[in-house]
Protein backbone atom coordinates (compact mmCIF):
# COMPACT_ATOMS: atom_id res chain seq x y z
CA UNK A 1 -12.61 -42.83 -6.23
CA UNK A 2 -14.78 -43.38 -2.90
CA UNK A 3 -17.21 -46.66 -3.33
CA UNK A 4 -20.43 -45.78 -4.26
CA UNK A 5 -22.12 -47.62 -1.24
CA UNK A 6 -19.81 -45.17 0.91
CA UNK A 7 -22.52 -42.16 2.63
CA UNK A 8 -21.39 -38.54 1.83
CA UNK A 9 -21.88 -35.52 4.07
CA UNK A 10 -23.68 -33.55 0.99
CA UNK A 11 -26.47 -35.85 1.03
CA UNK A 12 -28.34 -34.49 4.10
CA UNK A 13 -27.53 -31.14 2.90
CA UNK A 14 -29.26 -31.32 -0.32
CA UNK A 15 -32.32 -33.86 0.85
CA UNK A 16 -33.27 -31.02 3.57
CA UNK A 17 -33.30 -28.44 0.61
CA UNK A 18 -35.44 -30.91 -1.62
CA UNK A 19 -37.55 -31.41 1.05
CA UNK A 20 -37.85 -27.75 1.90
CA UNK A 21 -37.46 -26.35 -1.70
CA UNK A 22 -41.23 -23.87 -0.76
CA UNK A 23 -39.61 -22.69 2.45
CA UNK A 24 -36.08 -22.04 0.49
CA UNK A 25 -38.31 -20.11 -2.52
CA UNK A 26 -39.86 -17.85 0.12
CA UNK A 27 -36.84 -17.12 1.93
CA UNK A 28 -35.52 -16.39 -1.44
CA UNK A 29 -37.71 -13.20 -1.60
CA UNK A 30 -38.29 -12.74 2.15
CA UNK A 31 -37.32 -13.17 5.78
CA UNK A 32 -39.24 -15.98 7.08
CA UNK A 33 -40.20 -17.25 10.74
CA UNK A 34 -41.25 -13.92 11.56
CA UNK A 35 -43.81 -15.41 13.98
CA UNK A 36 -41.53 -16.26 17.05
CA UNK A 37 -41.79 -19.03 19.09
CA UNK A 38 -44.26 -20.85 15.97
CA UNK A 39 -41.18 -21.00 13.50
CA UNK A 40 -38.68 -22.15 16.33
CA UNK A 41 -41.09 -25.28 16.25
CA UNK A 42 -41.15 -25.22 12.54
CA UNK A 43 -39.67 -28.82 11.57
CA UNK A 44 -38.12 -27.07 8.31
CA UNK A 45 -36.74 -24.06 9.25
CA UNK A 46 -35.49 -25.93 12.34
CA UNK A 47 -33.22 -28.34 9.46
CA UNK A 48 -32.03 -25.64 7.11
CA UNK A 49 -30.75 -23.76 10.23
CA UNK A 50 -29.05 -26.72 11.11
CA UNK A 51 -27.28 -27.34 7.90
CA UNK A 52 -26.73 -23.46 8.05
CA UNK A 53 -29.02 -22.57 5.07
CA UNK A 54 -31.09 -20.11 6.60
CA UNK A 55 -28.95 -17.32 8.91
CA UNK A 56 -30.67 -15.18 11.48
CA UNK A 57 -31.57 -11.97 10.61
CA UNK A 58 -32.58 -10.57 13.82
CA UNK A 59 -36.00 -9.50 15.41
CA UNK A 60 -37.11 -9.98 11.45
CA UNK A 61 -36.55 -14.02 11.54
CA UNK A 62 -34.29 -16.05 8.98
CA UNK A 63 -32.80 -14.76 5.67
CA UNK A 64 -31.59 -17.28 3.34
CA UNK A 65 -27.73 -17.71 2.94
CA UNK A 66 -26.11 -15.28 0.52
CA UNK A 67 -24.16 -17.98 -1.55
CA UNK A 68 -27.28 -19.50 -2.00
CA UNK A 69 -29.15 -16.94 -2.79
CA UNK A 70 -27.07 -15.61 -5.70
CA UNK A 71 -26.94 -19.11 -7.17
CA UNK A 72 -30.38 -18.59 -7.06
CA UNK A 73 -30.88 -15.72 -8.92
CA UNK A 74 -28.59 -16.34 -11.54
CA UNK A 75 -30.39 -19.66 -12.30
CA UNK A 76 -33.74 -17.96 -12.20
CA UNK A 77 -32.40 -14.87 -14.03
CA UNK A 78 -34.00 -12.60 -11.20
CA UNK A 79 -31.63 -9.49 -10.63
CA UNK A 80 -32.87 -6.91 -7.74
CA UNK A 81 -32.36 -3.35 -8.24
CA UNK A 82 -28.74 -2.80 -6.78
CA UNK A 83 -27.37 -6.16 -7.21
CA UNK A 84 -23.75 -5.28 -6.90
CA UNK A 85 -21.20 -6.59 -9.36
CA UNK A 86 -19.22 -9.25 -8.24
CA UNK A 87 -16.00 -8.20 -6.96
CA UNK A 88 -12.69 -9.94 -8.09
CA UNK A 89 -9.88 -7.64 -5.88
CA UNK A 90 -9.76 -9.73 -3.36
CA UNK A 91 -8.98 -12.76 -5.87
CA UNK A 92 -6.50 -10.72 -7.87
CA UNK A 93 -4.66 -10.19 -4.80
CA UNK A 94 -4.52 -13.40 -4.24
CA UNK A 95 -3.02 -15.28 -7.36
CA UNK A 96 0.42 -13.34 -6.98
CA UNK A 97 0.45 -14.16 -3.32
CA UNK A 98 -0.27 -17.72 -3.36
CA UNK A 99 2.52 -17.81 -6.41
CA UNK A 100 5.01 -16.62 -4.19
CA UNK A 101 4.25 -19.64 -1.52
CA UNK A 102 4.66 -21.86 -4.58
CA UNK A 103 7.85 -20.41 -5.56
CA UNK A 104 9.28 -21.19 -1.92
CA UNK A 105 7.88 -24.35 -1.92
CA UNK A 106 9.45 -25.37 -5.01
CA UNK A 107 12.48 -24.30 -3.71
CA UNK A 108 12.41 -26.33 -0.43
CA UNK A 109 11.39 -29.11 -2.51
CA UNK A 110 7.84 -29.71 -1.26
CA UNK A 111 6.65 -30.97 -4.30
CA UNK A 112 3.04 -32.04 -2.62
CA UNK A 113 2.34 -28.48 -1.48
CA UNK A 114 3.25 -26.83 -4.76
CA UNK A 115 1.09 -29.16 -6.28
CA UNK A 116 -1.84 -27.92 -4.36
CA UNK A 117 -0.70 -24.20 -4.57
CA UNK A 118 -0.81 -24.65 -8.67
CA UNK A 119 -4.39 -26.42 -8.28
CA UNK A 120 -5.30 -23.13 -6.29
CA UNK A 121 -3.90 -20.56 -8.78
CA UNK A 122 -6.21 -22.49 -11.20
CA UNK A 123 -9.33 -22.15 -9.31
CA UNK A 124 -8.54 -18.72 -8.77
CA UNK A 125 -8.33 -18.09 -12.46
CA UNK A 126 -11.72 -19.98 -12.91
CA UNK A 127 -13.23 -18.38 -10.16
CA UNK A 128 -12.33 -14.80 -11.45
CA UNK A 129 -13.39 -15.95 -15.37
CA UNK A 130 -16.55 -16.85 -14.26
CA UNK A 131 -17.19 -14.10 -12.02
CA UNK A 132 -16.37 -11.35 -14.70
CA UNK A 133 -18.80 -13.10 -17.27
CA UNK A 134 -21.18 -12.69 -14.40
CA UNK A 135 -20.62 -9.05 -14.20
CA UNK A 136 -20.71 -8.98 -18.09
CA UNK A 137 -23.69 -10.73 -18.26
CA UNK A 138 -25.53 -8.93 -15.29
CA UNK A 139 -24.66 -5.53 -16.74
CA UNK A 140 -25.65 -6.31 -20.82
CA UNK A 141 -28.94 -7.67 -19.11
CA UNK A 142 -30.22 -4.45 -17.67
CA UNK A 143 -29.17 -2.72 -20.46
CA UNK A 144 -30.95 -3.94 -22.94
CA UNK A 145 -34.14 -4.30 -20.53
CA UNK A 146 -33.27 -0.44 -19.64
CA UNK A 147 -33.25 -1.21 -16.20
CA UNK A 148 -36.91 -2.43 -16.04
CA UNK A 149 -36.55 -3.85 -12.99
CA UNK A 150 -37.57 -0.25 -11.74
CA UNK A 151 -40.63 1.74 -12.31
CA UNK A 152 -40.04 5.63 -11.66
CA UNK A 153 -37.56 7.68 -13.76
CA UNK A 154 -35.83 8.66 -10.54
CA UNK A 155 -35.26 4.98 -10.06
CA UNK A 156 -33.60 4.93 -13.33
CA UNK A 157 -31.19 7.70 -13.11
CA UNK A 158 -30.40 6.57 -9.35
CA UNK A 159 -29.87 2.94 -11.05
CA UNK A 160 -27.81 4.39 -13.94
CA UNK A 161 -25.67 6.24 -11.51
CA UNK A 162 -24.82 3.19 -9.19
CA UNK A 163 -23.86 1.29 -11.69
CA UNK A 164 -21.83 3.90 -13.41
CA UNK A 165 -19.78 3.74 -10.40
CA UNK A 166 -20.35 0.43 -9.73
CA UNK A 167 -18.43 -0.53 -13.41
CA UNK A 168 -15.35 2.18 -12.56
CA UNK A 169 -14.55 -0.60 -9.95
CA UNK A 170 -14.68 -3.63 -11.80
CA UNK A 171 -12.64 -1.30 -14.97
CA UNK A 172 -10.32 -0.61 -12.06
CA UNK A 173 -9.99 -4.53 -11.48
CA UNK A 174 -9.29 -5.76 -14.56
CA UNK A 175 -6.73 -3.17 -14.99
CA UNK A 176 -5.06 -4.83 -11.49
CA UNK A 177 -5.61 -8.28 -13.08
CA UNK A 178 -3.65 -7.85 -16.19
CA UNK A 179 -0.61 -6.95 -14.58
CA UNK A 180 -1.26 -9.05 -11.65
CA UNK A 181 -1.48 -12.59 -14.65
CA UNK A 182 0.99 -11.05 -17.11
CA UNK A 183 3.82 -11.23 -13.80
CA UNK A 184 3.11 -14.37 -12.97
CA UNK A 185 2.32 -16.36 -16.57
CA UNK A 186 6.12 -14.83 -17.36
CA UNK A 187 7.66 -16.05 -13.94
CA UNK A 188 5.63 -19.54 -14.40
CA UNK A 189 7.08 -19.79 -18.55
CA UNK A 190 10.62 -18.91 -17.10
CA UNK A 191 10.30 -21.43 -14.18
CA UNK A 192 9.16 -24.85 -16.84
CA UNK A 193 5.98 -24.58 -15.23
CA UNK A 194 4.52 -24.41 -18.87
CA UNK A 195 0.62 -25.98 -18.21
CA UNK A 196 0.04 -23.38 -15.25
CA UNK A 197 1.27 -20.51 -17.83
CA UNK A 198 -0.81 -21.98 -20.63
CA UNK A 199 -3.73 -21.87 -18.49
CA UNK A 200 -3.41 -18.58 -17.56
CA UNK A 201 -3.06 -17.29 -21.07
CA UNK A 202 -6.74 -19.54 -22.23
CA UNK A 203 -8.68 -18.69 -19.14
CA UNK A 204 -7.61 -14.97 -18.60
CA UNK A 205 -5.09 -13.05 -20.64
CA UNK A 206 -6.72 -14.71 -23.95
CA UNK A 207 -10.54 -13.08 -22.69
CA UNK A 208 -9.16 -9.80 -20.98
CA UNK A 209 -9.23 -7.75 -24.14
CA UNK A 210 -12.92 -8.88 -24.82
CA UNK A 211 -13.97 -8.27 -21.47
CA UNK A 212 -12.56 -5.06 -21.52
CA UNK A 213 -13.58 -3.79 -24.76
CA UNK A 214 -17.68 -4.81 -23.62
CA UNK A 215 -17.30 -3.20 -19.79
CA UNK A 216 -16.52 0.20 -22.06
CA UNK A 217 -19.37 -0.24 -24.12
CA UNK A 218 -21.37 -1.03 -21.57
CA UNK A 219 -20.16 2.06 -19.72
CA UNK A 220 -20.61 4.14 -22.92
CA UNK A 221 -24.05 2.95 -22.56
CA UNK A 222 -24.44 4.09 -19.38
CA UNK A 223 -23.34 7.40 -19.85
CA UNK A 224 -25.42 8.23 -22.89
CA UNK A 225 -28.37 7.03 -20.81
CA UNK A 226 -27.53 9.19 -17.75
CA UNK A 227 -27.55 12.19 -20.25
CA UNK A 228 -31.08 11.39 -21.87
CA UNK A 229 -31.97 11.08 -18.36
CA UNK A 230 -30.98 14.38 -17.79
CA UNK A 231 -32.70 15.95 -21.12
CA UNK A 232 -35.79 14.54 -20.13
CA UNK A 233 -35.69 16.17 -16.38
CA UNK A 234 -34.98 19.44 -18.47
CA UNK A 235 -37.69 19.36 -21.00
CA UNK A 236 -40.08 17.89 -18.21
CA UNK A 237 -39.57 21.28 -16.39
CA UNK A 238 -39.76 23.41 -19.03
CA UNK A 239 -43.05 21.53 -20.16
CA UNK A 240 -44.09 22.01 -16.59
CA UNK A 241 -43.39 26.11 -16.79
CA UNK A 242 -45.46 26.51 -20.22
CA UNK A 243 -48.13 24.47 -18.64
CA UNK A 244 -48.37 26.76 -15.45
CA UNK A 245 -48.12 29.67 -17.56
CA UNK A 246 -51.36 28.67 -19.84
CA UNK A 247 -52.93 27.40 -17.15
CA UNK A 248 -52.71 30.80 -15.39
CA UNK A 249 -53.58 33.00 -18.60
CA UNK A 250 -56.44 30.98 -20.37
CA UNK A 251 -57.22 34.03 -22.91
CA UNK A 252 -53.43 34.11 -24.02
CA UNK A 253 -53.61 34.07 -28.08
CA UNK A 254 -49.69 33.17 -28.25
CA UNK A 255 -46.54 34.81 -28.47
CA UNK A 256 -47.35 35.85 -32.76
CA UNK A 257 -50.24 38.70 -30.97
CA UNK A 258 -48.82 42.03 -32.18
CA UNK A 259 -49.69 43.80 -29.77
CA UNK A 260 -46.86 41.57 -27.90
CA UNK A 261 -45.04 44.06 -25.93
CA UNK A 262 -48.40 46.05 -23.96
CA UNK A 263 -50.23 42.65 -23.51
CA UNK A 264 -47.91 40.42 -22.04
CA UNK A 265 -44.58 41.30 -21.48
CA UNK A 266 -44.09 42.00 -17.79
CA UNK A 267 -45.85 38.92 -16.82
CA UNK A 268 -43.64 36.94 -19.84
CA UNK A 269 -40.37 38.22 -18.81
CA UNK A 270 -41.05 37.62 -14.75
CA UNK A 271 -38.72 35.57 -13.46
CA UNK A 272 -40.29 32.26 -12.30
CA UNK A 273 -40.59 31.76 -16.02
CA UNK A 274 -38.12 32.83 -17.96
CA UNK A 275 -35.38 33.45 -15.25
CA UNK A 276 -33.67 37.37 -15.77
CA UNK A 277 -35.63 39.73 -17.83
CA UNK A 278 -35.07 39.47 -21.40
CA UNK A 279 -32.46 41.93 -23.12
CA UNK A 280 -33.74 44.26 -25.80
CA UNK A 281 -33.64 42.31 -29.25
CA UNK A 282 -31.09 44.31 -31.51
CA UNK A 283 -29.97 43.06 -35.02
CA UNK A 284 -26.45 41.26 -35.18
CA UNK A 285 -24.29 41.80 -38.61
CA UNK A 286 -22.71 38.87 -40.03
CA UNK A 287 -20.14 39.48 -42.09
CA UNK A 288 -20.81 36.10 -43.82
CA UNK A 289 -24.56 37.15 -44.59
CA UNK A 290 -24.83 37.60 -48.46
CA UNK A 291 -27.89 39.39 -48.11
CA UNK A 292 -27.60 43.28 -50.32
CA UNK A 293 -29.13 44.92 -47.36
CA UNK A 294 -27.16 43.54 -44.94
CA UNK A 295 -23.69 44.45 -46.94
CA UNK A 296 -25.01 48.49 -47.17
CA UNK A 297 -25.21 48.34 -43.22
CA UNK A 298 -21.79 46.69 -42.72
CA UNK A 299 -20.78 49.54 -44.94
CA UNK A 300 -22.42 52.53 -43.44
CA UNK A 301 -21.20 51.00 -40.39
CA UNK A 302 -17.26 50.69 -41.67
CA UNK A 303 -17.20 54.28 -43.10
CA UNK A 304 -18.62 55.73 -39.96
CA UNK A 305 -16.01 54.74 -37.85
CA UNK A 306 -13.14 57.24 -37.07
CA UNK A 307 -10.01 56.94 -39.00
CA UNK A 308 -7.06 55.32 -37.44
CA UNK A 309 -4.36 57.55 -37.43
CA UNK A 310 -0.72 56.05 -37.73
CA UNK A 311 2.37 56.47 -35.04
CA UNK A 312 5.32 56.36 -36.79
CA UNK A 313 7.66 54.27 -35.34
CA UNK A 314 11.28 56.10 -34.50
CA UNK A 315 13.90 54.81 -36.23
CA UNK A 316 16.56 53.15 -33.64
CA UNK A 317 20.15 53.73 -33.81
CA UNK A 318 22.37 51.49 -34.42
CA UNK A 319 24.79 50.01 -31.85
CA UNK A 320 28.20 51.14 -32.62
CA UNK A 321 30.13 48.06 -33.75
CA UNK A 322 33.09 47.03 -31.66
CA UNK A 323 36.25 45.55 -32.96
CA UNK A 324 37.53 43.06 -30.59
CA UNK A 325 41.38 42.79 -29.97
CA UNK A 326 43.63 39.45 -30.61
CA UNK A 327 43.43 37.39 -27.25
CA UNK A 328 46.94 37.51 -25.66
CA UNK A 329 48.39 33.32 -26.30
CA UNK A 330 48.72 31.55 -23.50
CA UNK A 331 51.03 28.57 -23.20
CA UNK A 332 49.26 25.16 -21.76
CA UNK A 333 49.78 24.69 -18.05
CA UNK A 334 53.04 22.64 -17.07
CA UNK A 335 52.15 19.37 -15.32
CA UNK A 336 54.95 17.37 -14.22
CA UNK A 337 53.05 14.18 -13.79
CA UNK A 338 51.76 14.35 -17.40
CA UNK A 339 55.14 15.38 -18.87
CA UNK A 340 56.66 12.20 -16.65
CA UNK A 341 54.00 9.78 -18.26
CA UNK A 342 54.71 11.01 -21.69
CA UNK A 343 58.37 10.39 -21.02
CA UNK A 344 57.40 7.01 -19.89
CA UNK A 345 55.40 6.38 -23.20
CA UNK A 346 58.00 7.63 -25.37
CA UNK A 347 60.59 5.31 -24.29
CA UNK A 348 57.88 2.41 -24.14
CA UNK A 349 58.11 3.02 -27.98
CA UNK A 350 61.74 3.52 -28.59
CA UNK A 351 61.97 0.61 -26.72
CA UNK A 352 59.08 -0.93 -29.23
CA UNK A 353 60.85 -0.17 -32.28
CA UNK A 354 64.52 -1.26 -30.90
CA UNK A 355 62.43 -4.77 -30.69
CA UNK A 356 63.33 -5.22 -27.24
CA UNK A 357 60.90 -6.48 -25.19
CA UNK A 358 57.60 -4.69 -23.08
CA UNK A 359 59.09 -1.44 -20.70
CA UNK A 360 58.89 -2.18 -17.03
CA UNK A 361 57.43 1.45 -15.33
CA UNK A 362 58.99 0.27 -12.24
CA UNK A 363 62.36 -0.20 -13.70
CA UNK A 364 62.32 3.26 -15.65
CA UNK A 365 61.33 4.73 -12.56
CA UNK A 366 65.10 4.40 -11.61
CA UNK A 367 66.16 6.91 -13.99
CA UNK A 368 63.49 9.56 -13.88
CA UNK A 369 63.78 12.28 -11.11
CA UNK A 370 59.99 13.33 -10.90
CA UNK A 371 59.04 9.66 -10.76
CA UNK A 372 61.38 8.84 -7.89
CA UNK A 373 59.84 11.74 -6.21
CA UNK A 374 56.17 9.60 -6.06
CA UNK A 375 55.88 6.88 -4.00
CA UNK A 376 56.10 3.45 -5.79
CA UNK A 377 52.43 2.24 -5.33
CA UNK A 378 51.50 5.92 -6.33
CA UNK A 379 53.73 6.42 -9.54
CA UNK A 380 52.86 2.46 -9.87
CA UNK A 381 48.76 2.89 -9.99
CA UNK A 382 48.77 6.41 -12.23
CA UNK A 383 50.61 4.51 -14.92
CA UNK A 384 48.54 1.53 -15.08
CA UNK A 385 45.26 3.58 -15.33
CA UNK A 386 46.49 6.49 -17.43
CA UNK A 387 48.53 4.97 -20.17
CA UNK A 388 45.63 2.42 -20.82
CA UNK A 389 42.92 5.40 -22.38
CA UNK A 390 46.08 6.74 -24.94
CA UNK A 391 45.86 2.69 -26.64
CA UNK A 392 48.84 1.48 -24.52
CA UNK A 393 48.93 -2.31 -23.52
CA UNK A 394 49.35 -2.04 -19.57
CA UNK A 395 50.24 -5.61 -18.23
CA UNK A 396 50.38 -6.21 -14.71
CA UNK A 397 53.33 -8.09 -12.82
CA UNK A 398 51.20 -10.08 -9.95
CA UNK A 399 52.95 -11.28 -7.22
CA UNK A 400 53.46 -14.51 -5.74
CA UNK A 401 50.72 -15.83 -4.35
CA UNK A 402 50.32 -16.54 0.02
CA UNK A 403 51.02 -19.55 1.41
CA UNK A 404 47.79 -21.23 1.27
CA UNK A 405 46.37 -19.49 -1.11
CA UNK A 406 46.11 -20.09 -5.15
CA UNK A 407 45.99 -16.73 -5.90
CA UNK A 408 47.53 -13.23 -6.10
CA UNK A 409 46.12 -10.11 -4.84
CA UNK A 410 49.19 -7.69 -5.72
CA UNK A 411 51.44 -6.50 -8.50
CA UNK A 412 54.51 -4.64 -7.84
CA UNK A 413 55.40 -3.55 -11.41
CA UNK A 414 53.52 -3.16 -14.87
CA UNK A 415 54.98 -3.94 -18.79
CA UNK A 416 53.62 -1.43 -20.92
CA UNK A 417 54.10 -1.99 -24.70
CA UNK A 418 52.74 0.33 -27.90
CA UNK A 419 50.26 -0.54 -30.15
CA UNK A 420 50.07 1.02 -33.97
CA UNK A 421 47.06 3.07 -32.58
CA UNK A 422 49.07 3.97 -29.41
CA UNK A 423 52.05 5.70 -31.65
CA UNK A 424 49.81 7.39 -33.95
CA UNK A 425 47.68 8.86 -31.12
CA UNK A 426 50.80 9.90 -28.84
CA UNK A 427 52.32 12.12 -31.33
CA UNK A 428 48.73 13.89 -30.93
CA UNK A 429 48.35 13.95 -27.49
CA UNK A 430 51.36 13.06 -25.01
CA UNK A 431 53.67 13.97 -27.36
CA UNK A 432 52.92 17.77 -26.43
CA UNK A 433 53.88 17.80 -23.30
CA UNK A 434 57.33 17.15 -24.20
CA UNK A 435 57.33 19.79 -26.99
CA UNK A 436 59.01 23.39 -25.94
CA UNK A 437 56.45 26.20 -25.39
CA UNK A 438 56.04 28.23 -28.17
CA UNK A 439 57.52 32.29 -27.37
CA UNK A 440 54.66 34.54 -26.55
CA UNK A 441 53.48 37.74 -28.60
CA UNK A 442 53.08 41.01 -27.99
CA UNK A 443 50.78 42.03 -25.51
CA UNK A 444 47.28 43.37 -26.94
CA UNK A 445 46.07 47.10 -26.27
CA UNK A 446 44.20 47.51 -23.04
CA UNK A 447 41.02 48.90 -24.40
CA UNK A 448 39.03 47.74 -27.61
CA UNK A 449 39.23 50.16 -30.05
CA UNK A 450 35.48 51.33 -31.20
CA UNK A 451 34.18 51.42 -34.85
CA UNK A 452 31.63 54.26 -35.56
């Protein structure tokens, strides 16, 4: 800590506002040193501008700083009519990108800067808590006063609407936020940086569903208000039209007059009233009235309706049922290379059950004509990679390793070897290809013979 005796560079600050505090209160409601050359010789509006306090505004003087100002009002509770909500965007931005300088700096080892990165992240996150309380706060205030900082109902709706939108953004930014904290309290929990994470889960992720679930009511608020808004501008108008309409009639008994239709209907059913002319008033039936006279009209009404006459459908006939004719067999397609590997895996298990040890591929190779018709490294690679789906064990010879190196990148020969699953599943599979075809049948009639 500094010794007390030390001076600080606040001090002047706040003596010129303590000094000033009736010139600060009026600029808080008003530009001030309007007057010209008067207030340039004005010993306190000369200081605040000095310590920046007061910021020109022109031909219209000095308006008070806007940091200052908003301190202001929330301390005094005084809320104009389109205050805007505090944006936190900006701020949300910020946390991941300041957490990715942290991340390098903790790589590099700068243990001083990520120090001061973390402190950052934190005064983001109080910065953004208290901001959105602000919001909160602002929003349930004019609310419950229904916007009384306003006198005239178009002020209202005008209000209701600006704020409307005006909480879409900050729904829009908390949306942005919880993604933005949920990245980066995982990254920080996964990192050991377990106080930064735990302060992000108190300060933000712990308030974010109360926050949210009070901007919604708030904006449910909003939106029932808009429509009574709206309900009132319809009724006012309507009230309005009646009123012109006795107004311009005095001697008008009422709508019960019998004599309704000769005394008043053209100038009733005009159409700055009562928009298009009226249609004819006609009874409706409902078939759900239980009323006796109402059931004797529904049936007049049923019996004097024409009778519906019925089209007999024509019967369709049937499709004549064909009898299709034995598919001609058809022996599998010859494939040398397949027949050569299941040669190959038959003597791997001959060889198996003689108990002599694993087959080498390239050493059968020798005695197999289609095999010494492949190249080595070709006949050498299919083996390896097709015996190994049919359960075979496929070990590769590597060899020798480089001078200079320890290890080998080549194999000149494989050792292939049976397991139980291997002999049960050849008999099934490769074992086929070294079974004779079967003869072929007859062939089938050319046409398919038709059943009536």
């Amino acid at each position: 800590m500094k010794n007390a005796d030390q001076s600080s560079p606040l001090k002047p600050v706040f003596a010129a506002l303590s000094r000033h505090s009736d010139l600060v209160e009026i600029a808080l409601r008003e530009p001030v040193g309007m007057d010209g050359d008067a207030a340039v010789s004005d010993p306190g509006i000369r200081s605040l501008r000095e310590f920046n306090v007061l910021r020109s505004a022109g031909e219209r003087g000095y308006r008070l700083h806007s940091k200052l100002r908003d301190f202001a009002n929330d301390v005094l509770q005084i809320h104009p009519a389109y205050q805007s909500l505090t944006s936190i965007g900006q701020l949300v931005e910020q946390i991941p990108m300041v957490w990715r300088e942290l991340d390098d700096l903790r790589s590099a080892s700068d243990y001083q800067q990520a120090d001061e990165a973390i402190a950052q992240i934190e005064q983001d996150a109080f910065d953004i808590s208290d901001l959105v309380e602000r919001n909160l706060r602002l929003l349930g205030l004019l609310l419950s006063t229904r916007f009384g900082n306003v006198s005239s109902l178009a002020a209202k709706a005008s209000q209701n609407r600006y704020y409307q939108r005006q909480s879409e953004l900050m729904a829009n930014d908390l949306t942005r936020l919880s993604r933005a904290v949920e990245k980066v309290e995982g990254e920080a929990r996964e990192r050991g940086l377990q106080s930064l994470a735990a302060m992000l889960r108190n300060t933000i992720q712990a308030q974010l569903p109360r926050w949210t679930q009070t901007l919604s009511q708030h904006q449910s608020q909003i939106r029932r208000d808009i429509f009574s808004l709206r309900e009132i501008e319809r009724k006012n108008v309507l009230l309005a039209r009646t009123a012109m309409l006795l107004r311009q009639n005095p001697g008008w008994r009422g709508i019960e007059e019998p004599k309704l239709d000769d005394e008043i209907a053209p100038f009733f059913m005009s159409k700055p009233f009562v928009g298009a002319p009226l249609a004819p008033i006609r009874m409706h039936m409902d078939p759900h009235d239980e009323d006796r006279s109402m059931k004797d009209l529904m049936r007049d009404e049923v019996r004097s309706l024409p009778k519906l006459t019925a089209t007999p459908t024509p019967a369709k006939k049937p499709a004549p049922i064909k009898r299709a004719d034995p598919k001609e067999p058809r022996a599998a397609p010859e494939k040398p290379a397949m027949q050569a590997l299941a040669r190959l895996a038959a003597a791997a298990i001959r060889n198996a059950k003689e108990g002599n040890k694993p087959l080498s591929v390239m050493d059968w190779r020798i005695g197999d004509t289609f095999a010494r018709g492949m190249a080595p490294a070709l006949w050498l690679a299919f083996t390896a990679s097709a015996l190994r789906p049919y359960k075979f064990r496929v070990v590769r010879v590597a060899d020798p390793a480089a001078q200079g190196e320890r290890f080998s990148h080549t194999f000149s020969d494989a050792l292939v070897m049976p397991t139980p699953d291997a002999i049960a599943l050849f008999v099934r599979t490769l074992g086929r290809q070294l079974r004779e075809p079967k003869p072929q049948g007859k062939p089938a009639a050319d046409q398919a013979t038709t059943v009536p």
